[in-house]
Every structure is written in C-alpha cells, then in structure tokens.
C-alpha atoms as a PDB file:
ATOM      1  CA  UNK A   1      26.173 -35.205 -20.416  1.00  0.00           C
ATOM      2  CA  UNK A   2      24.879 -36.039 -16.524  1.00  0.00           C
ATOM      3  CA  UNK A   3      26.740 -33.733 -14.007  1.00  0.00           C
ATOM      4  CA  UNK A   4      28.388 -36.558 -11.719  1.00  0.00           C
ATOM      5  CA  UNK A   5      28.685 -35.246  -8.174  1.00  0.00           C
ATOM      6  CA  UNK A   6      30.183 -36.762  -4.587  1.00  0.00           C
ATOM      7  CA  UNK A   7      28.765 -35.717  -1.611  1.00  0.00           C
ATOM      8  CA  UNK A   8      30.757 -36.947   1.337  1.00  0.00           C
ATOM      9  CA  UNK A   9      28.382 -37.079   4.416  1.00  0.00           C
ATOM     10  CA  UNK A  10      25.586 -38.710   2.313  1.00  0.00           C
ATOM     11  CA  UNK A  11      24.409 -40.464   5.144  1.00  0.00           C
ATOM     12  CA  UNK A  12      23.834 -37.553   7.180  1.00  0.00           C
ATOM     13  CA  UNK A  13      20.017 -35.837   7.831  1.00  0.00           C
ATOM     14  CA  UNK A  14      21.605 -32.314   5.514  1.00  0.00           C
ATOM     15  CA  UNK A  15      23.509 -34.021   3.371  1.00  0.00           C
ATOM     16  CA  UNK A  16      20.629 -36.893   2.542  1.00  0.00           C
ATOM     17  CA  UNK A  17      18.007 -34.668   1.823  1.00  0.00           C
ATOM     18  CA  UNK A  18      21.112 -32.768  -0.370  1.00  0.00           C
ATOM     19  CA  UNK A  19      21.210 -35.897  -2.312  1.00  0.00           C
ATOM     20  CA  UNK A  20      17.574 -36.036  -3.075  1.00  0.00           C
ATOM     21  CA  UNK A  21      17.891 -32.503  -4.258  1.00  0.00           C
ATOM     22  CA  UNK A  22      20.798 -33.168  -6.584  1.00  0.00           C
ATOM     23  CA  UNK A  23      19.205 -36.087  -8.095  1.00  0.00           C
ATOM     24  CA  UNK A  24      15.907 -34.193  -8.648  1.00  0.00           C
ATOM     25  CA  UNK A  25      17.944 -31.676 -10.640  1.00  0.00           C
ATOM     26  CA  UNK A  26      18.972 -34.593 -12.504  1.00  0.00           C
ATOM     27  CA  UNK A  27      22.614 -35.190 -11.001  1.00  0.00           C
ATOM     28  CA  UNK A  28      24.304 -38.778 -11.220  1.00  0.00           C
ATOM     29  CA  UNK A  29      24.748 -38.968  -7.380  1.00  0.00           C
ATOM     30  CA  UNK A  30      28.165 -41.098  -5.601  1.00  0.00           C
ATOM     31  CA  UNK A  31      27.412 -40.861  -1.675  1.00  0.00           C
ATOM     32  CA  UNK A  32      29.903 -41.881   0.554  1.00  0.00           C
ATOM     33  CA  UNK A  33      29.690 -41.701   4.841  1.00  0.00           C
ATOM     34  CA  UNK A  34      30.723 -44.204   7.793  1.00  0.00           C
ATOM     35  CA  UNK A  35      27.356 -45.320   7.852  1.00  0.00           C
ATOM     36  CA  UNK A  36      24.082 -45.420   5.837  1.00  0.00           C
ATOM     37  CA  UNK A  37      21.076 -43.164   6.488  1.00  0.00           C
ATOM     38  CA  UNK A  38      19.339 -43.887   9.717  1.00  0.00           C
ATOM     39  CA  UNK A  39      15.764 -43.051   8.405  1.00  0.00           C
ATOM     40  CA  UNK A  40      15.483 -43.815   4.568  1.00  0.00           C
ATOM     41  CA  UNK A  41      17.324 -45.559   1.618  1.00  0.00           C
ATOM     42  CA  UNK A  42      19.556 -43.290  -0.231  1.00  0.00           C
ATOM     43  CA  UNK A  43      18.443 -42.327  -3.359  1.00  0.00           C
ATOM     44  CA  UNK A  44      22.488 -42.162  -4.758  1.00  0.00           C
ATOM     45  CA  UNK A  45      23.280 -44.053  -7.747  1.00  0.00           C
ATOM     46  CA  UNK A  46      26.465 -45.137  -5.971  1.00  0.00           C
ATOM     47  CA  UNK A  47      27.184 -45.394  -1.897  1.00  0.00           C
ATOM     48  CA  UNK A  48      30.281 -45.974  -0.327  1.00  0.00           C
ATOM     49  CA  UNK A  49      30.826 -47.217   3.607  1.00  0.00           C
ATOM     50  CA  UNK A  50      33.933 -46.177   4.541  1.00  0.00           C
ATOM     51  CA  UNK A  51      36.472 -43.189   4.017  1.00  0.00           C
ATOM     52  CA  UNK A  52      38.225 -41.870   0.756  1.00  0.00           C
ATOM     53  CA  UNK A  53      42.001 -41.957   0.715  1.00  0.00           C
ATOM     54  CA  UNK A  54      42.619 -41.619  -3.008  1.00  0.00           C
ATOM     55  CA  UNK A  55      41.359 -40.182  -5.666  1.00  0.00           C
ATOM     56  CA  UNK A  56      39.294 -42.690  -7.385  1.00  0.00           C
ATOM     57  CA  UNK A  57      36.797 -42.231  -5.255  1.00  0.00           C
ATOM     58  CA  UNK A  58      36.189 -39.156  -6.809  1.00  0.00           C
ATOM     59  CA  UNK A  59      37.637 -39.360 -10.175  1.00  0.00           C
ATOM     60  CA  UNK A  60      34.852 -40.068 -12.314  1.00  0.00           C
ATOM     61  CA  UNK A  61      33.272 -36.592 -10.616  1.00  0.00           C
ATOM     62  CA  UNK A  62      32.709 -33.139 -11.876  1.00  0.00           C
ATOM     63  CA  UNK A  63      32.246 -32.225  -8.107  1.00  0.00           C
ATOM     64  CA  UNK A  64      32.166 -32.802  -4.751  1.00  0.00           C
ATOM     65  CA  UNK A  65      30.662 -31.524  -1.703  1.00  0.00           C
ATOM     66  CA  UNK A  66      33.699 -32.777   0.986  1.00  0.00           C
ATOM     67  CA  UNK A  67      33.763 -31.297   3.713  1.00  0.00           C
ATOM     68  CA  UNK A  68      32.361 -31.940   7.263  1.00  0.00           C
ATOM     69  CA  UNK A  69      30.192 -29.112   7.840  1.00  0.00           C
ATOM     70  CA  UNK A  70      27.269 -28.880   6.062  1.00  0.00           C
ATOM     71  CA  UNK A  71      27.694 -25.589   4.832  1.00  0.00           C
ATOM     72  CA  UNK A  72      30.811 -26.282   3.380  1.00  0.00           C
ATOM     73  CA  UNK A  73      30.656 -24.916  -0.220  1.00  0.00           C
ATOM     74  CA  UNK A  74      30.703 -26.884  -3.498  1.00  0.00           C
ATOM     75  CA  UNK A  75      33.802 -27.526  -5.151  1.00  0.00           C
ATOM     76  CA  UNK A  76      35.026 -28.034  -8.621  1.00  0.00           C
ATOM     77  CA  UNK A  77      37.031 -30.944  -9.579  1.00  0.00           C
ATOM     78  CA  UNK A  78      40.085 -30.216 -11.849  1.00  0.00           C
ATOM     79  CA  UNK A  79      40.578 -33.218 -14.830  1.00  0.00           C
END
C-alpha cells in the first residue's frame, strides 16, 4: 500500500523540494499552500489553493507535515 502524506506549505522553497523527496521515496503526495510554487510545477499528485478547515483535507492521509515552520516534525494521523 502507497504511504499517502499532506504537506501543508507545499508551495514553499523547503517544503517543495520536501515534496520531491517524498515522492522519490515513493509517497502519494496531497500539497496544499495559499499559493503555488513560484519557480517549478509541483510534482504532488494532489494540490490544494487555499486553507484546511476540516478534516477531509487530510482524511485519506497516513500523515501530515502541518505546521508553519519548516522544521516542524512529522506527524501521525490517527484512523
């Protein structure tokens, strides 16, 4: 089964070239941010302009990277 992963922030320099790392590791990718990436297309399978109130943004995830900062650490999404 394909981890499925969000990474809020996806249109971000960090979190963009986070993206290309998850998908190279073979990770079904939703990106969401207020705007796309300035400088390439995203490679996620899924983006998303705009912010996430509920929880179907994320609830065909195993994961999410959410927060702001880029260091923020990855988190594990309960079913």
């Amino acid at each position: 089964m394909t981890k499925r992963i969000l990474v809020n922030g996806a249109g971000g320099f960090i979190r963009g070239h986070l993206v290309k790392r998850l998908k190279r590791e073979g990770y079904w990718v939703r990106g969401s941010d207020l705007k796309h990436h300035e400088f390439s297309p995203s490679p996620t399978d899924e983006f998303i302009i705009g912010h996430l109130p509920d929880q179907t943004a994320v609830s065909c995830c195993t994961g999410m990277l959410g927060k702001t900062s880029p260091w923020s650490t990855w988190t594990r999404l309960t079913q």
